[in-house]
Structures are given as structure tokens and as C-alpha cells.
N, C-alpha and C. Protein backbone atom coordinates (compact mmCIF):
# COMPACT_ATOMS: atom_id res chain seq x y z
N UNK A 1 81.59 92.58 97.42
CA UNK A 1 80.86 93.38 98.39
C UNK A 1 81.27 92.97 99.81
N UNK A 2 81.10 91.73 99.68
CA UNK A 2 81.92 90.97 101.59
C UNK A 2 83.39 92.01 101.72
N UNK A 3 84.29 91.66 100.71
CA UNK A 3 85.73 92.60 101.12
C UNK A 3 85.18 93.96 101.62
N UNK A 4 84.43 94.19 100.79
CA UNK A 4 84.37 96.29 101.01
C UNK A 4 83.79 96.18 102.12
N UNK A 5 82.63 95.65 102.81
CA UNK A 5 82.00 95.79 103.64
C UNK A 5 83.37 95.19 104.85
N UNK A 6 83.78 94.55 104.88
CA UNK A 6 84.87 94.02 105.80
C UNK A 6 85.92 94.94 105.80
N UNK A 7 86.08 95.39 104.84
CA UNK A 7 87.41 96.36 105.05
C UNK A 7 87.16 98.03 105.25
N UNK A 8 85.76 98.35 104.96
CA UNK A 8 85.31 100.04 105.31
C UNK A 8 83.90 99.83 106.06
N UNK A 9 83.86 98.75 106.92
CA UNK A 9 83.04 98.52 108.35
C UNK A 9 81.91 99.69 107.67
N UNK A 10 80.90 99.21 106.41
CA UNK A 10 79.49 99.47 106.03
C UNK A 10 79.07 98.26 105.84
N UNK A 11 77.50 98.76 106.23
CA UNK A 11 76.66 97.49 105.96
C UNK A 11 76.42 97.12 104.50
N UNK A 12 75.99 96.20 104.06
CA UNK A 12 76.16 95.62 102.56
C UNK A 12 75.36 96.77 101.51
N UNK A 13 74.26 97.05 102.55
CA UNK A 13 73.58 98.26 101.57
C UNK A 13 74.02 99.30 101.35
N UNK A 14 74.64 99.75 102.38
CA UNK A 14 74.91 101.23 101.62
C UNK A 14 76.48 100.75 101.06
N UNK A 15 76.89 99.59 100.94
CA UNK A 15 78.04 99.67 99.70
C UNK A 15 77.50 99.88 98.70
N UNK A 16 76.18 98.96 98.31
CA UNK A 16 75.73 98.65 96.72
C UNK A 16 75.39 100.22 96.54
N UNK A 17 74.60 100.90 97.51
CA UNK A 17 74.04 102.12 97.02
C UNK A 17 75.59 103.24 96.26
N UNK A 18 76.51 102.85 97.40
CA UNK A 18 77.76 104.02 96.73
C UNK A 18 78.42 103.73 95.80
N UNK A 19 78.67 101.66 95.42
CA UNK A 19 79.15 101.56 94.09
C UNK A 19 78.39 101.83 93.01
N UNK A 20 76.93 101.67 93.03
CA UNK A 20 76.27 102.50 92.24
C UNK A 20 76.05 103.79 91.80
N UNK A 21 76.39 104.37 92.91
CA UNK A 21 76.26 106.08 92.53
C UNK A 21 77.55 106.36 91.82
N UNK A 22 79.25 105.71 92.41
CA UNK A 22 79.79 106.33 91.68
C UNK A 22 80.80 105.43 90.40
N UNK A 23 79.44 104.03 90.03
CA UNK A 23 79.65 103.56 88.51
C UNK A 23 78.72 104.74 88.09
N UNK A 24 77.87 105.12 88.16
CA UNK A 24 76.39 106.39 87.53
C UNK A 24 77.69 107.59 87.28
N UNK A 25 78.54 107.52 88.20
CA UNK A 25 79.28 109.07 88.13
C UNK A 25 80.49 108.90 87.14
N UNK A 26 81.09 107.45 86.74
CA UNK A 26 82.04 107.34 86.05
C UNK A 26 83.70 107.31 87.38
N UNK A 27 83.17 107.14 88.49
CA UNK A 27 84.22 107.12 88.78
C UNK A 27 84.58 105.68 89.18
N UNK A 28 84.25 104.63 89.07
CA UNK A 28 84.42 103.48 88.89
C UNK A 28 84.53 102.23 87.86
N UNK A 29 85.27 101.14 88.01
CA UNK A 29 84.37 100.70 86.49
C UNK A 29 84.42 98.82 87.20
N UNK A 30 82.94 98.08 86.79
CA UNK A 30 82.93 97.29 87.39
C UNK A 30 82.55 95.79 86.29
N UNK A 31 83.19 94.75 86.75
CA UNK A 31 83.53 93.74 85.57
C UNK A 31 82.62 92.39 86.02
N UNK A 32 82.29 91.79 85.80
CA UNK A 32 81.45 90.58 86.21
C UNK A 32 82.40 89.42 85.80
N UNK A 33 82.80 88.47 86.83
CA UNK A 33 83.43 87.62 86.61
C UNK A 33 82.87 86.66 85.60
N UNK A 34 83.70 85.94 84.74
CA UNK A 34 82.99 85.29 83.48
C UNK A 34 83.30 83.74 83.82
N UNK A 35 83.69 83.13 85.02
CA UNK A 35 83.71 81.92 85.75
C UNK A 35 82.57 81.91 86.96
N UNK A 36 82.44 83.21 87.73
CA UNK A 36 81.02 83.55 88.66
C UNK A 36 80.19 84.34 88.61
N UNK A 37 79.28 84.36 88.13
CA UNK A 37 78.58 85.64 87.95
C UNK A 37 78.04 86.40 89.00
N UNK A 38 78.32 85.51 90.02
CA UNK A 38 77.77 86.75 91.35
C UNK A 38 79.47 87.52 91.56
N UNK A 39 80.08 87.20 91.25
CA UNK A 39 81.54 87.60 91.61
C UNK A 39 81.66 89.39 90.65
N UNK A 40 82.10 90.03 91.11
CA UNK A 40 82.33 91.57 90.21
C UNK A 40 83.34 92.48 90.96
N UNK A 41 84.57 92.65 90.11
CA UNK A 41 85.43 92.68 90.04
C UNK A 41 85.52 94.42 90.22
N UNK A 42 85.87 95.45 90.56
CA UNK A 42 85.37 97.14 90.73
C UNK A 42 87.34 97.75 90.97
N UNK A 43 87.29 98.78 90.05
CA UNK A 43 88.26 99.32 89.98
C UNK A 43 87.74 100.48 89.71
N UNK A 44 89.14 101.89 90.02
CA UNK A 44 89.08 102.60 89.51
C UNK A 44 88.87 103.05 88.44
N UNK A 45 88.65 103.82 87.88
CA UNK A 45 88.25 104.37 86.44
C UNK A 45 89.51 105.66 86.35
N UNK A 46 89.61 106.09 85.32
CA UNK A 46 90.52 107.52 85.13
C UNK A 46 90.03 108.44 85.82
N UNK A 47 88.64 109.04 85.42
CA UNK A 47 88.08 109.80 86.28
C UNK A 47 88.22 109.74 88.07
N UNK A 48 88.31 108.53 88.04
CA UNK A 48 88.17 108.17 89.70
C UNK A 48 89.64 108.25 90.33
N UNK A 49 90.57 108.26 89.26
CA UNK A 49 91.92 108.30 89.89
C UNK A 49 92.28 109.10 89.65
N UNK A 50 92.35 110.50 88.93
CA UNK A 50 92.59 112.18 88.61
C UNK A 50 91.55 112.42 90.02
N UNK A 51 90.41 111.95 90.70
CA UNK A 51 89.91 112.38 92.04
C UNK A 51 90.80 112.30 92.92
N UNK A 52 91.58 110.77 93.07
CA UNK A 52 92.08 110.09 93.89
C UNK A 52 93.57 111.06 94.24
N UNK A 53 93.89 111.56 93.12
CA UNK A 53 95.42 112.48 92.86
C UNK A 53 94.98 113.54 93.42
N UNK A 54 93.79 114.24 93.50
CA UNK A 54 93.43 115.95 93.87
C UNK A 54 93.53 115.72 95.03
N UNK A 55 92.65 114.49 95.77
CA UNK A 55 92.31 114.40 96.95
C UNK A 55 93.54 114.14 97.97
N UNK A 56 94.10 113.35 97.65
CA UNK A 56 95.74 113.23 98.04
C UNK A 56 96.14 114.49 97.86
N UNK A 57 96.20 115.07 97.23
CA UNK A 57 96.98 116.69 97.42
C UNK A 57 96.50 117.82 97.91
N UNK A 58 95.09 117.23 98.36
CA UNK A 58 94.63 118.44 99.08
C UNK A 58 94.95 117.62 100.54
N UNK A 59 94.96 116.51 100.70
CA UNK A 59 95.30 115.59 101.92
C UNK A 59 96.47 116.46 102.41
N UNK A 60 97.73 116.54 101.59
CA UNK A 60 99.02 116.56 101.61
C UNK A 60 99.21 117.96 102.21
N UNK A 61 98.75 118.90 101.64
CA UNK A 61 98.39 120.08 101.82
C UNK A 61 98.01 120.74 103.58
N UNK A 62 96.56 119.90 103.50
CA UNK A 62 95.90 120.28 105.23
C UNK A 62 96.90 119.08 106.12
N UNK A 63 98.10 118.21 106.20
CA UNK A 63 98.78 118.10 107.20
C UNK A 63 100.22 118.94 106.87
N UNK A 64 100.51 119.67 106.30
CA UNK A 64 101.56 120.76 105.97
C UNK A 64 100.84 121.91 106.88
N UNK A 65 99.69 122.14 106.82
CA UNK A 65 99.12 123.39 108.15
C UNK A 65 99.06 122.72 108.79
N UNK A 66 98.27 121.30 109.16
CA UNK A 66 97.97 120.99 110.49
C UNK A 66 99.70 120.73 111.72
N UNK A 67 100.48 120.00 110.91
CA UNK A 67 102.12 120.20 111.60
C UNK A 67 102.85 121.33 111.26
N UNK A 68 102.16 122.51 111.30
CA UNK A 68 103.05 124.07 111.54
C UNK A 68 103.47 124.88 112.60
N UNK A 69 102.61 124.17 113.64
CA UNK A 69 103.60 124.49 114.92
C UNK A 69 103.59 123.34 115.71
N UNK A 70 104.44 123.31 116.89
CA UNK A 70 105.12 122.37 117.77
C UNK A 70 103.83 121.73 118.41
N UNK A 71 102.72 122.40 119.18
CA UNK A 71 101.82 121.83 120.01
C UNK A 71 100.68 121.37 118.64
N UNK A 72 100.74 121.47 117.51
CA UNK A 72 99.81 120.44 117.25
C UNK A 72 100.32 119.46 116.86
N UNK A 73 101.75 118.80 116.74
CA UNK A 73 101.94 117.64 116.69
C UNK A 73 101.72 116.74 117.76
N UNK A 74 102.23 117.51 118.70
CA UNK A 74 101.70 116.81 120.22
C UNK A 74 100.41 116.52 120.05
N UNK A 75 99.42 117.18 120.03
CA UNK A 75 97.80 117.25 120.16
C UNK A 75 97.11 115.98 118.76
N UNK A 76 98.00 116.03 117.81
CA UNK A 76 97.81 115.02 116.69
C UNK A 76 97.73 113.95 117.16
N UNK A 77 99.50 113.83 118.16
CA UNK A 77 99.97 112.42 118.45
C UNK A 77 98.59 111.52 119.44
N UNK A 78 98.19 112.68 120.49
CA UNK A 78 96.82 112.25 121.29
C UNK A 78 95.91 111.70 120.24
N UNK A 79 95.49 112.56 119.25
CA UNK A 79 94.31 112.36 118.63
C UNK A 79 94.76 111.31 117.89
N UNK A 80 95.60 111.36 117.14
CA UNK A 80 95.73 109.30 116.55
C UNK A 80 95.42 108.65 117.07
N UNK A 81 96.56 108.57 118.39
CA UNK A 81 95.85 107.21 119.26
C UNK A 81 94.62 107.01 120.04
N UNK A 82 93.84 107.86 120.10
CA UNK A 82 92.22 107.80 120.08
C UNK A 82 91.57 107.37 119.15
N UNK A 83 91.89 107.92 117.47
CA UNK A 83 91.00 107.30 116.62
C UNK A 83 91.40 105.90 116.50
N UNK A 84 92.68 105.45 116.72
CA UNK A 84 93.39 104.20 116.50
C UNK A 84 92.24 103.43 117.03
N UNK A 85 92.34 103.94 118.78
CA UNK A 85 91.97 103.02 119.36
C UNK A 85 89.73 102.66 118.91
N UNK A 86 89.62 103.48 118.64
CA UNK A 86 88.21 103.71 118.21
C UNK A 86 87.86 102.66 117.05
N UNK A 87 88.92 103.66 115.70
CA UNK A 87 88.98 101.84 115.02
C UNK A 87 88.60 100.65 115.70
N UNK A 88 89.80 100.47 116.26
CA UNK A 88 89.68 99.07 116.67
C UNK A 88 88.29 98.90 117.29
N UNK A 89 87.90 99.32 118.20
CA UNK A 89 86.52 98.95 118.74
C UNK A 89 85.61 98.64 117.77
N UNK A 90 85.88 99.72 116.81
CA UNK A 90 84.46 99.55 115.53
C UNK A 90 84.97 98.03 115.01
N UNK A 91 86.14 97.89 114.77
CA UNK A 91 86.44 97.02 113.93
C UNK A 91 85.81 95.28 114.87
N UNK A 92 86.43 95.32 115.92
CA UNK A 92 85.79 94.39 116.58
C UNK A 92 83.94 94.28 116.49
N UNK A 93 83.40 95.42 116.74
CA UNK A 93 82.05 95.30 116.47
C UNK A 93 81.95 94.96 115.60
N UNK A 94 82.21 95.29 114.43
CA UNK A 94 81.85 94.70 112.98
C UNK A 94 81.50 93.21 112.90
N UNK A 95 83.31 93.05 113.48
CA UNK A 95 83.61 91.30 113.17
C UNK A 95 83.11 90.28 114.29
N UNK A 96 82.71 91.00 115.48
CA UNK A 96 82.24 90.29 116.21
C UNK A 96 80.85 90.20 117.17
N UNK A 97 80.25 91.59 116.61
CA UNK A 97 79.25 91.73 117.12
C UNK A 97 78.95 92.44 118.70
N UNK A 98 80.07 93.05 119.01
CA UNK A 98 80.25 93.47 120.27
C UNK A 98 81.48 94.51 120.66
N UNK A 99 81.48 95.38 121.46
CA UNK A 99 82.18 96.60 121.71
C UNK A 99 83.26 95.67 122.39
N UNK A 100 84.62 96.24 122.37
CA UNK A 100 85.65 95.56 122.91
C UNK A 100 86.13 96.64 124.03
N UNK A 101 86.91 96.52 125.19
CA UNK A 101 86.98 97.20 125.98
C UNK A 101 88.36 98.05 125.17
N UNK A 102 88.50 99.53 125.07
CA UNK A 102 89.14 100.41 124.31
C UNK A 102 90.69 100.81 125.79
């Protein structure tokens, strides 16, 4: 739960709430370490990776329209480096408790 919460900047609760909803949905599958028992181990499931394949191809799909003409690559290139930089701010808040100058 520390990794997920460290690496998709949520608070600890609403991880447990979404690995729960989607072990309930089958799209996960989660193992209890048999040296720690607080330790649990969470992978994909089949179900969760036939999602993972649609979703990627519908990904693949909406940037094939979104780079179909010249000015929205330009307008992309802006908007990356805004969310980039946004990341980072969140990411610093996370890890440090405070907004970083962007």
C-alpha cells in the first residue's frame, strides 16, 4: 500500500477502498506474503489485463485524432509541459508536505 500510495500520490484509504473494489470485480488478484503477513503482493488478473489491452487501444486511438493536424501538436507540446510541471508540484506535496515553486 506505501508503494501505490507513493507512486499514484492517493491517500492510503482510498487505495484500500479501490484494491478492494477491483479484487470484488476480478480485476486484480492479491497474495499475502507467507514470511509477512502484513506484506500483500497485488497483480493483475486476466480480466484486468484484456482491460489493460482495450484501454491502451482506445489510448492509441484518441492520440491518432488528437495529432491530426499541425497546431495540436504544438498545443499538446504546451499542455505536457504544464501537466509535467503540475506533477511535479503534486509529487513534491505528497513527499514533502508542501507546494514547490512550479
Amino acid at each position: 500500500m506505501r508503494d501505490l500510495t507513493r507512486r499514484a500520490y492517493h491517500l492510503g484509504s482510498s487505495i484500500s477502498y479501490n484494491l478492494k473494489k477491483l479484487d470484488e470485480c476480478g480485476y486484480i488478484e492479491q497474495k499475502r506474503s507467507e514470511h509477512d503477513k502484513r506484506s500483500v503482493r497485488v497483480r493483475r488478473s486476466a480480466k484486468g489485463d484484456a482491460l489493460c489491452t482495450a484501454l491502451r487501444e482506445r489510448e492509441r486511438e484518441q492520440a491518432e485524432n488528437l495529432f491530426a493536424s499541425e497546431n495540436a501538436k504544438d498545443e499538446l507540446a504546451v499542455s505536457h509541459k504544464v501537466l509535467r510541471q503540475l506533477k511535479q508540484s503534486w509529487y513534491h506535496y505528497v513527499q514533502a508536505g508542501r507546494f514547490s515553486g512550479v
